[in-house]
Protein backbone atom coordinates (compact mmCIF):
# COMPACT_ATOMS: atom_id res chain seq x y z
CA UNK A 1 -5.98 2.83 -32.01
CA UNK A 2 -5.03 2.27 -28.47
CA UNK A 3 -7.59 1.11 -25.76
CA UNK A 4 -8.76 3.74 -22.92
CA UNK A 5 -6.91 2.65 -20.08
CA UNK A 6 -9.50 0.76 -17.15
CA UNK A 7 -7.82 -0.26 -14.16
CA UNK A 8 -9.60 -1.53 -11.19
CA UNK A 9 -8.96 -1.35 -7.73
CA UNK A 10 -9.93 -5.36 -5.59
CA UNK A 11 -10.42 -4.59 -1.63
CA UNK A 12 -11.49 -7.49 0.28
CA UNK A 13 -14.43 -6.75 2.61
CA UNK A 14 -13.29 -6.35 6.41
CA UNK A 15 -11.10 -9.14 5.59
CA UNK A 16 -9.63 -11.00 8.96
CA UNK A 17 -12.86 -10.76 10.58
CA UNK A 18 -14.66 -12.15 7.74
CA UNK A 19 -12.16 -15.18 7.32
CA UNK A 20 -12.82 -15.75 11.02
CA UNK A 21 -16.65 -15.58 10.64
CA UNK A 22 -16.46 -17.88 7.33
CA UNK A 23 -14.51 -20.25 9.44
CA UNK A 24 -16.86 -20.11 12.20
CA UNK A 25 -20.44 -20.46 11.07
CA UNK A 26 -21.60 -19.35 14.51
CA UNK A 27 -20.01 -15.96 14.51
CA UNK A 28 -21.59 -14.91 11.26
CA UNK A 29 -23.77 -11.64 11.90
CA UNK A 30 -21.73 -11.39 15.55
CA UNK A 31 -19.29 -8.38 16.29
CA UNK A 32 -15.71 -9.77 15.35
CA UNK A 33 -12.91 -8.40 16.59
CA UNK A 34 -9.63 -10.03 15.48
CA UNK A 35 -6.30 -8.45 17.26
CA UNK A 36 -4.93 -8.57 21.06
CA UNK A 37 -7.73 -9.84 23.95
CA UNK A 38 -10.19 -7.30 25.47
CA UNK A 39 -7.88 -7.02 29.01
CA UNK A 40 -4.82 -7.37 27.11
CA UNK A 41 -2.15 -4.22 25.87
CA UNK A 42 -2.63 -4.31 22.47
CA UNK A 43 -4.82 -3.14 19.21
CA UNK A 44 -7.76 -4.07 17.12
CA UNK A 45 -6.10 -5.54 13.90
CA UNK A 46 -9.57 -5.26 12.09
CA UNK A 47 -12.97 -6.22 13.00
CA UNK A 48 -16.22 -7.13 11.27
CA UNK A 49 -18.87 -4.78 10.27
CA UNK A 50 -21.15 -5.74 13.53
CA UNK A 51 -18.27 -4.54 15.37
CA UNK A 52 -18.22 -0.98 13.22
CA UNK A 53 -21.67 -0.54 14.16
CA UNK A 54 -20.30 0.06 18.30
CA UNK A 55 -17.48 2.73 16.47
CA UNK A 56 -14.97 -0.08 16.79
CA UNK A 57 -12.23 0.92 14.63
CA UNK A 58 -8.56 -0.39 13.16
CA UNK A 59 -5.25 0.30 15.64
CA UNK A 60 -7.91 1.02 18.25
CA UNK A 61 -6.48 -0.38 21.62
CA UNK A 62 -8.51 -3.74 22.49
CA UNK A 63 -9.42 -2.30 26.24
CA UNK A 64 -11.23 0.70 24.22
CA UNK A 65 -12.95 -2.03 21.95
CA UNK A 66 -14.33 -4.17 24.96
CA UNK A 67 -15.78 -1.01 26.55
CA UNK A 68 -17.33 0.06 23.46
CA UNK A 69 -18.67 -3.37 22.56
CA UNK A 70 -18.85 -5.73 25.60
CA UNK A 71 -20.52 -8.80 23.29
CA UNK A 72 -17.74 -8.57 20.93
CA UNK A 73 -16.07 -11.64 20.00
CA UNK A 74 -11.69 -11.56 20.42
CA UNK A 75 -10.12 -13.23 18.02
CA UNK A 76 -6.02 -13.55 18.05
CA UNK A 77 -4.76 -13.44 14.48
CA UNK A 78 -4.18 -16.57 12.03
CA UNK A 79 -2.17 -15.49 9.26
CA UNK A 80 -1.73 -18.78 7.98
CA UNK A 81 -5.58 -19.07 7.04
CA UNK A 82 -5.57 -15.02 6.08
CA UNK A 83 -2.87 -15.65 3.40
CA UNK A 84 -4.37 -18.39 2.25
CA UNK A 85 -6.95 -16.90 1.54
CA UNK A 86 -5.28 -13.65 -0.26
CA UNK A 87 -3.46 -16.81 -2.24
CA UNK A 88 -6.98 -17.59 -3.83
CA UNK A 89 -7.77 -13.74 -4.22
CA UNK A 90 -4.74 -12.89 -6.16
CA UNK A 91 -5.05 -16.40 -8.34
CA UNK A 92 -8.23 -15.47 -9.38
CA UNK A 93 -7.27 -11.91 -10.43
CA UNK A 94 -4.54 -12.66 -12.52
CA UNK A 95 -6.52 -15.37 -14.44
CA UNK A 96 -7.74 -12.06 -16.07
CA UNK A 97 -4.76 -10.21 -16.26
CA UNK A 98 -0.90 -10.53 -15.49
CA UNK A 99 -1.33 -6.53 -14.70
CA UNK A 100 -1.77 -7.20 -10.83
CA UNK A 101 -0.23 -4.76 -8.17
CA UNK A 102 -0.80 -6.17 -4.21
CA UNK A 103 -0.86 -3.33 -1.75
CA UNK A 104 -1.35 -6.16 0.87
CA UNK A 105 -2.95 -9.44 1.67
CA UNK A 106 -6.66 -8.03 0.97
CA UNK A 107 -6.65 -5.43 -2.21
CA UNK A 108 -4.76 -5.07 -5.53
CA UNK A 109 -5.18 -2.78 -8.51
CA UNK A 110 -4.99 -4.60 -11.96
CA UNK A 111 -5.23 -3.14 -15.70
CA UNK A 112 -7.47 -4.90 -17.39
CA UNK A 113 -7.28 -2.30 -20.50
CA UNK A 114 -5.77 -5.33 -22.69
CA UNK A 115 -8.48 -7.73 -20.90
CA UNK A 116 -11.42 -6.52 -23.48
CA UNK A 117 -11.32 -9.06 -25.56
CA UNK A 118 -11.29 -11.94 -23.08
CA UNK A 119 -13.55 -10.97 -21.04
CA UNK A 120 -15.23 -7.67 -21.62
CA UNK A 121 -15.33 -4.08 -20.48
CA UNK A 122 -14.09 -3.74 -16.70
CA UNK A 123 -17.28 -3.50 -15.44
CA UNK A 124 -17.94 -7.27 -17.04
CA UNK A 125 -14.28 -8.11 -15.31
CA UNK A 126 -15.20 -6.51 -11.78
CA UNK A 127 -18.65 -8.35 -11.82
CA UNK A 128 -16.65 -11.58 -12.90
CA UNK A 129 -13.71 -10.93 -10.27
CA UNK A 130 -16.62 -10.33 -7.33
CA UNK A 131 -18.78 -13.49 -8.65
CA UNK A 132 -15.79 -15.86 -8.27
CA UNK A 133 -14.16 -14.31 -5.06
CA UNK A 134 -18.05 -15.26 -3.34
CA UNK A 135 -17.99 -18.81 -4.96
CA UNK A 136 -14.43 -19.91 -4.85
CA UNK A 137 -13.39 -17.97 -1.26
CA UNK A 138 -16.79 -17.60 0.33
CA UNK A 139 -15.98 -13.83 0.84
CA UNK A 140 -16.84 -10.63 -0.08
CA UNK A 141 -14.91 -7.89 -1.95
CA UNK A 142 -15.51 -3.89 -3.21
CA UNK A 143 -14.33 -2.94 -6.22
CA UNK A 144 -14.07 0.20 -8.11
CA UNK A 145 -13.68 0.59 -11.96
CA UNK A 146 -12.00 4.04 -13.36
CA UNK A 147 -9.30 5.03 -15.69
CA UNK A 148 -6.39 5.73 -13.37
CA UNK A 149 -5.72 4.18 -9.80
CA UNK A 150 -6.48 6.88 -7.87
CA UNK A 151 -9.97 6.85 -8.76
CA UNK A 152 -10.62 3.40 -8.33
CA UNK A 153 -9.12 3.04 -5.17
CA UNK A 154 -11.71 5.79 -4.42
CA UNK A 155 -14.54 3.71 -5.38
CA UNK A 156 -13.96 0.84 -4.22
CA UNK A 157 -14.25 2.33 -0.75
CA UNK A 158 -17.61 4.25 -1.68
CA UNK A 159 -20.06 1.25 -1.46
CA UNK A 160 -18.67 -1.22 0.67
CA UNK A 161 -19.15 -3.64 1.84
CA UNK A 162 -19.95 -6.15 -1.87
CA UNK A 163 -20.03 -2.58 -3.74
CA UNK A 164 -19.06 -1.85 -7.39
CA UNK A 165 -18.55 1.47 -8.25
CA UNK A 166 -17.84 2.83 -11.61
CA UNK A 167 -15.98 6.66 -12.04
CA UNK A 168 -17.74 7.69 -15.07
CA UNK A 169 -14.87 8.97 -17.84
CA UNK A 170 -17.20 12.26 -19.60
CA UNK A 171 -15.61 14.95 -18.28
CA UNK A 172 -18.63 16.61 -17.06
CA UNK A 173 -20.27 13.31 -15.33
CA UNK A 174 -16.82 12.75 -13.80
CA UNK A 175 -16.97 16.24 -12.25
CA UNK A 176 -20.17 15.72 -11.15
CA UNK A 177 -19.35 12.66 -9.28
CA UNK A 178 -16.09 13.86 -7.51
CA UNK A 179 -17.61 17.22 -6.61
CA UNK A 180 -19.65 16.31 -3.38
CA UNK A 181 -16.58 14.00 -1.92
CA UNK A 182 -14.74 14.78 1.17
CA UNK A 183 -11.08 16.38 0.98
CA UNK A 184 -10.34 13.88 3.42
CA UNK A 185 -10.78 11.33 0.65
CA UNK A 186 -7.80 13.07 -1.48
CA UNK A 187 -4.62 11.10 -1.37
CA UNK A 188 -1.93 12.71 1.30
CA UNK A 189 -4.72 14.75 3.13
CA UNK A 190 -4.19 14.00 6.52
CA UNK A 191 -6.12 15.57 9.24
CA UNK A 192 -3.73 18.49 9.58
CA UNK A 193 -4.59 19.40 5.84
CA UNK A 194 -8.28 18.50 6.05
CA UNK A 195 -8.44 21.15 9.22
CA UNK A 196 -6.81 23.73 7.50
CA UNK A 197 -8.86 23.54 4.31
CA UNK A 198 -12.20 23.73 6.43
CA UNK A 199 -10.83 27.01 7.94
CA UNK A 200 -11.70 27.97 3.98
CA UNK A 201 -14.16 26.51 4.65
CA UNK A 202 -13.60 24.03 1.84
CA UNK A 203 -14.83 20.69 2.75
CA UNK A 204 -15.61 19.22 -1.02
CA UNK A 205 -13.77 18.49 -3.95
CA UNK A 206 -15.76 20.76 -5.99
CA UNK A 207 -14.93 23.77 -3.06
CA UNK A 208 -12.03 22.92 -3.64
CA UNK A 209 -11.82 23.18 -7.14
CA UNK A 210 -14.10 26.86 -7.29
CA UNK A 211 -11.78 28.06 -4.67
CA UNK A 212 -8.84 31.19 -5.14
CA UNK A 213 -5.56 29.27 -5.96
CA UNK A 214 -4.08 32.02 -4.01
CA UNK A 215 -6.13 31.44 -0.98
CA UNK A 216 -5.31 27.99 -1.13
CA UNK A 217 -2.17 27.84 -1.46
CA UNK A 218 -2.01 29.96 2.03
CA UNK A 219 -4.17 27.58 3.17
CA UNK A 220 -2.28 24.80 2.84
CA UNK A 221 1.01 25.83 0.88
CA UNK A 222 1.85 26.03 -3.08
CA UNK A 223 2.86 22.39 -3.80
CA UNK A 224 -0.09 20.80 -1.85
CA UNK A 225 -2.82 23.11 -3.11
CA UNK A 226 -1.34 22.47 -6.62
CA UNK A 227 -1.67 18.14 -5.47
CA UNK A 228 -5.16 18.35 -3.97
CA UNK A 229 -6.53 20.46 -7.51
CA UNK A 230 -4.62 17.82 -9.96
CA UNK A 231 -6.76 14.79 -8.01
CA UNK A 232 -10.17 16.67 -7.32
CA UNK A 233 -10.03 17.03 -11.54
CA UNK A 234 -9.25 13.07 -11.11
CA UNK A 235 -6.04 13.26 -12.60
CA UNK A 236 -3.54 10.37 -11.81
CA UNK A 237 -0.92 9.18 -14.52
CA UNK A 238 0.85 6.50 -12.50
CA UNK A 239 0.97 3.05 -14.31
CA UNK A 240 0.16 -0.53 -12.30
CA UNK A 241 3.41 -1.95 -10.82
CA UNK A 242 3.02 -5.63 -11.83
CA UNK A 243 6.09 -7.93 -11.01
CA UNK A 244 6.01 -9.27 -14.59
CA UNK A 245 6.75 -5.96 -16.03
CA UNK A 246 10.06 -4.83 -17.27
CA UNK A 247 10.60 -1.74 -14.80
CA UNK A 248 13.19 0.80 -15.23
CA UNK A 249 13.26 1.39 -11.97
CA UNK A 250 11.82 -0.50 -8.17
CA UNK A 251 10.48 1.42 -5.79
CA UNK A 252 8.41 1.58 -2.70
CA UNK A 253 7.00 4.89 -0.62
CA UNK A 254 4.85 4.68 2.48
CA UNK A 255 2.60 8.08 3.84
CA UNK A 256 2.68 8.62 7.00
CA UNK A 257 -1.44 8.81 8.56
CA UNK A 258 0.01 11.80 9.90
CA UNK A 259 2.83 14.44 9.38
CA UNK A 260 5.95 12.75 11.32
CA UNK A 261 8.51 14.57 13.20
CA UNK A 262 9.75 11.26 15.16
CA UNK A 263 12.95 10.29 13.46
CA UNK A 264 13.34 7.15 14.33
CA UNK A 265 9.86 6.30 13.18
CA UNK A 266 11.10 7.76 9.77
CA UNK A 267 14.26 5.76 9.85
CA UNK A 268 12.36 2.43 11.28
CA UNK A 269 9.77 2.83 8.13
CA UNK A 270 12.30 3.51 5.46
CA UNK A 271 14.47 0.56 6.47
CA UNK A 272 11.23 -1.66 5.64
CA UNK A 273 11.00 0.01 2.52
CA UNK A 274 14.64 -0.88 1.45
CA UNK A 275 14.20 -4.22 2.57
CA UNK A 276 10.79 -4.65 0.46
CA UNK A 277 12.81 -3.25 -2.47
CA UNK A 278 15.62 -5.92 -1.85
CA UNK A 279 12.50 -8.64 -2.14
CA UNK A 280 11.31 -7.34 -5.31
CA UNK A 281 15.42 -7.29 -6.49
CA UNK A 282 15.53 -10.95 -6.08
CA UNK A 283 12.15 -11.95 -7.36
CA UNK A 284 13.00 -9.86 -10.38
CA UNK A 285 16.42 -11.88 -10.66
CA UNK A 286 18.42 -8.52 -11.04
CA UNK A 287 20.51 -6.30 -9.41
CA UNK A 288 20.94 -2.94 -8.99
CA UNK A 289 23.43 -0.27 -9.31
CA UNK A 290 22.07 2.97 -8.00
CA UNK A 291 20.11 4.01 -4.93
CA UNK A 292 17.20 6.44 -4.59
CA UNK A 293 15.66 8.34 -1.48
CA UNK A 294 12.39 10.40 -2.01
CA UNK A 295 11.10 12.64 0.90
CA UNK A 296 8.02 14.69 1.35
CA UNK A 297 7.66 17.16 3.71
CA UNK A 298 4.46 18.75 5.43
CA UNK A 299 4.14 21.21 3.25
CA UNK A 300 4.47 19.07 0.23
CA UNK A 301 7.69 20.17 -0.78
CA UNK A 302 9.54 17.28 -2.15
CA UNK A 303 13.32 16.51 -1.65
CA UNK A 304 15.13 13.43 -3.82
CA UNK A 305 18.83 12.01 -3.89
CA UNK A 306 20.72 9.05 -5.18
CA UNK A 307 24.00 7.27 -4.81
CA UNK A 308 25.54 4.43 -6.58
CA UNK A 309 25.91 0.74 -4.83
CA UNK A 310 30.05 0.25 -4.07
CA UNK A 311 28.63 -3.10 -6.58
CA UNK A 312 25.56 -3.90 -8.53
CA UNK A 313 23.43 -5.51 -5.64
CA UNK A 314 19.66 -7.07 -4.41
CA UNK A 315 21.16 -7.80 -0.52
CA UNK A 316 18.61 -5.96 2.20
CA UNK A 317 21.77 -5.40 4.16
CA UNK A 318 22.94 -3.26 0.92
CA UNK A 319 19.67 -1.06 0.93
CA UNK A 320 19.35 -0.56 4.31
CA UNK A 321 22.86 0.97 4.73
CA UNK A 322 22.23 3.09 1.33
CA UNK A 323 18.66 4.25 2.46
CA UNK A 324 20.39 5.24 6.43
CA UNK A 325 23.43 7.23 4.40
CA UNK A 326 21.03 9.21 1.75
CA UNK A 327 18.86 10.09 5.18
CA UNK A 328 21.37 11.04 7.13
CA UNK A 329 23.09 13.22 4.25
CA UNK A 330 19.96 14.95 4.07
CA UNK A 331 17.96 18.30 5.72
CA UNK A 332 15.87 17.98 9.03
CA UNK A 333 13.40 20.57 8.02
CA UNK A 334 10.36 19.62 10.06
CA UNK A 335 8.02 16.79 9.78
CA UNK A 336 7.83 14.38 7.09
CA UNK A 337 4.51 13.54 5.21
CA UNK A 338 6.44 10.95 3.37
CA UNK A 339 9.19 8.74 2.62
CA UNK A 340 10.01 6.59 -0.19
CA UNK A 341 13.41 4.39 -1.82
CA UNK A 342 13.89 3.16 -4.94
CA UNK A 343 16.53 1.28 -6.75
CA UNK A 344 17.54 1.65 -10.77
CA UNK A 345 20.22 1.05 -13.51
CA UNK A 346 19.97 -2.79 -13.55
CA UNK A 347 22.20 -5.73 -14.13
CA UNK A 348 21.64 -9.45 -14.76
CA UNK A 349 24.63 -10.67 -12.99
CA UNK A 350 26.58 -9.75 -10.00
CA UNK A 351 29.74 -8.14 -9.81
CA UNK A 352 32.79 -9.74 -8.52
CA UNK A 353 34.42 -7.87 -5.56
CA UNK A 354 38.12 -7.12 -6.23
CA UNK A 355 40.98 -9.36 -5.67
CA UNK A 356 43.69 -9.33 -3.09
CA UNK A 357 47.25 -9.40 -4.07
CA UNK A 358 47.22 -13.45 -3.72
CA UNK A 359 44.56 -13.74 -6.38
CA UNK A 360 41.78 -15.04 -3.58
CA UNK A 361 38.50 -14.15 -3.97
CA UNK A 362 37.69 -11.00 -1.34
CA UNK A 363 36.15 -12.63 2.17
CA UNK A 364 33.39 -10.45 1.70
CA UNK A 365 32.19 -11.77 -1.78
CA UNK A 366 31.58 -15.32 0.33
CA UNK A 367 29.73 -13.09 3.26
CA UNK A 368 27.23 -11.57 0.20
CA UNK A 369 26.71 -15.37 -1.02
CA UNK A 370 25.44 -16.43 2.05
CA UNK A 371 23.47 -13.12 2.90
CA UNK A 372 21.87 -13.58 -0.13
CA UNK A 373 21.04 -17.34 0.09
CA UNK A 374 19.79 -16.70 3.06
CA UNK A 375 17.63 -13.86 2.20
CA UNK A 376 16.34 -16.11 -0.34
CA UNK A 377 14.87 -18.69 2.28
CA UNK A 378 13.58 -16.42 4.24
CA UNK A 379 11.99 -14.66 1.28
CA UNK A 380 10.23 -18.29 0.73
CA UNK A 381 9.39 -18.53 4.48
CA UNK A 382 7.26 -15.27 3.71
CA UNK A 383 5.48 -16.15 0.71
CA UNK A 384 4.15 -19.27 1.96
CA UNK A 385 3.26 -17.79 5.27
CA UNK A 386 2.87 -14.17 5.10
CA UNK A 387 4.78 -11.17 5.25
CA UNK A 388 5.20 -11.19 9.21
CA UNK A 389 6.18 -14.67 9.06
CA UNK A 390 9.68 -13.68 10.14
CA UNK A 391 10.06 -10.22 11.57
CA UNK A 392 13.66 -8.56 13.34
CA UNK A 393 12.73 -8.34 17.37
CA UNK A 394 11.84 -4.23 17.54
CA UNK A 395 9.19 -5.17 14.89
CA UNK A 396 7.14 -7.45 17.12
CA UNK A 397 4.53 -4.75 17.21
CA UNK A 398 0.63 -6.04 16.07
CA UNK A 399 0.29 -5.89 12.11
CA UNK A 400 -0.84 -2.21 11.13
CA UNK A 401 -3.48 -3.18 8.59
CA UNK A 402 -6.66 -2.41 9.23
CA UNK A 403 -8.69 -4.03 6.65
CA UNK A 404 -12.03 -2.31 4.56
């Protein structure tokens, strides 16, 4: 009989700004503000939870932060020390499972469902995880314990910071729990949606649930209002994307924290995407034959379209140009809630490029042999130091996490 699935969602606690203030004895219990200086153009990376307290907040400009909190304490960003310290964070989670999925630096959802046996239910592994991640790292983390990743990447944000939340599985405790959240705590409700639901006025899941499907979907269109029910009931059937699993396919999608009508923002963000998907290519030690483009639109209408590689390939320079000719092949229909590209139909060796007439090997079979070798250093360069490590120029922007 098979196990009921547990997966559990890691989140570091305000994470920069508590490696700063584990680093600095002194600053412990201060505001923290780790990004650009207070007279400087620039953002907040993240700051500590003293620094909340003034309504400092993530991708906040620093000159608003000063005002706001005039004590606070600028930091400038060491990513050496940060990934360091996600180094020790993801070591200790896969010592209980090889099912680990990094979103970034700071949080990570794992199945644990064949972890039982080892080391007990997930509420025994979260307690475990949070135990070692104060003793090894010094640090603080929230997690949340549920059957599908939606719903623990909900709790782990309900009691932070050092919170553990568990999303009961009876059907009527786990409609009980969800009822009284937020909409604005559904996945892919932005502020546009979360206004246009209040005009309901449907503020709760559970309001959201008793409403008139009708209604809603005039609210905020068919395909959303059909979304927004399937996670209020806490449904979710995607599986953990661990790098030691066999995929089928690689992908990688980013939502926009607002509907986006800038197309070169679009573009920028799904040539990052292609180039992520190149990474995971050559980690995987495969390459790939087809390419995939996923868009969502505003109104949660969702448009897909592939094309196959001229060759089987894991080059960025390869999924870049794919992911530019599937976008520009497709509609311009208004703003985009999300984009997404994927690669599939896999193959554990390269293809040779053809042959001119004098039986030399094509020039451009050489070009993808160095591309690729050098992809591969540069690939190193960012696991020992960080994903920023090495960025193209028109990315020098500050880092856009904002840390729980």
């Amino acid at each position: 009989m098979a196990l009921p699935r547990t997966i559990l969602h890691v989140d570091m606690d305000a994470f920069f700004a508590s490696v700063e203030q584990r680093d600095h004895p002194e600053w412990r219990g201060k505001p923290v503000i780790v990004g650009a200086g207070p007279n400087e153009r620039g953002v907040v990376s993240t700051c500590s939870y003293e620094a909340r307290a003034y309504g400092v907040r993530s991708a906040m400009p620093s000159r608003t932060a000063a005002k706001l909190c005039p004590d606070g304490i600028f930091v400038p960003p060491d990513f050496k020390r940060y990934k360091a310290a996600s180094d020790g964070l993801m070591a200790i989670l896969g010592s209980f499972t090889p099912c680990v999925e990094p979103l970034s630096l700071d949080e990570a959802f794992l199945d644990v469902t064949g972890s039982r046996r080892l080391f007990g239910d997930g509420v025994a592994i979260a307690e475990a995880i949070r135990a070692r991640v104060k003793e090894e790292l010094r640090l603080t983390c929230s997690v949340g314990v549920a059957k599908n990743m939606f719903l623990a990447k909900l709790a782990s944000d309900l009691n932070k910071p050092d919170g553990l939340t568990v999303v009961p599985r009876e059907p009527e405790a786990l409609a009980a729990f969800l009822a009284p959240l937020p909409v604005s705590r559904l996945w892919g409700a932005g502020p546009k949606a979360v206004a246009a639901l209040a005009r309901g006025p449907i503020r709760t899941f559970g309001e959201l649930l008793a409403a008139d499907g009708t209604y809603l979907a005039h609210l905020v269109g068919k395909n959303a209002a059909a979304f927004f029910r399937a996670l209020a009931r806490g449904e979710d059937d995607r599986e953990v994307a661990w790098e030691g699993a066999e995929a089928k396919s690689i992908s990688r999608e980013t939502t926009f924290p607002e509907d986006e009508r800038d197309w070169g923002k679009v573009e920028g963000a799904l040539r990052e995407l292609a180039e992520d998907v190149a990474r995971r290519l050559r980690l995987d030690g495969r390459y790939a034959k087809t390419a995939r483009l996923k868009i969502r639109w505003g109104d949660f209408e969702t448009w897909t379209r592939q094309r196959p590689f001229a060759k089987a390939t894991r080059l960025a320079r390869d999924c870049r140009e794919a992911a530019d000719a599937l976008l520009a092949a497709g509609p311009r229909r208004g703003a985009v809630r999300l984009v997404g590209f994927g690669v599939e139909r896999f193959s554990e060796k390269p293809e040779s490029s053809p042959r001119d007439l004098f039986g030399e090997v094509d020039r451009r079979e050489e070009r993808d042999r160095k591309e690729e070798r050098l992809e591969a250093a540069v690939d190193e360069i960012r696991r020992k130091l960080g994903k920023n490590a090495i960025r193209p120029a028109d990315r020098l922007d500050p880092p856009p996490k904002g840390e729980g």
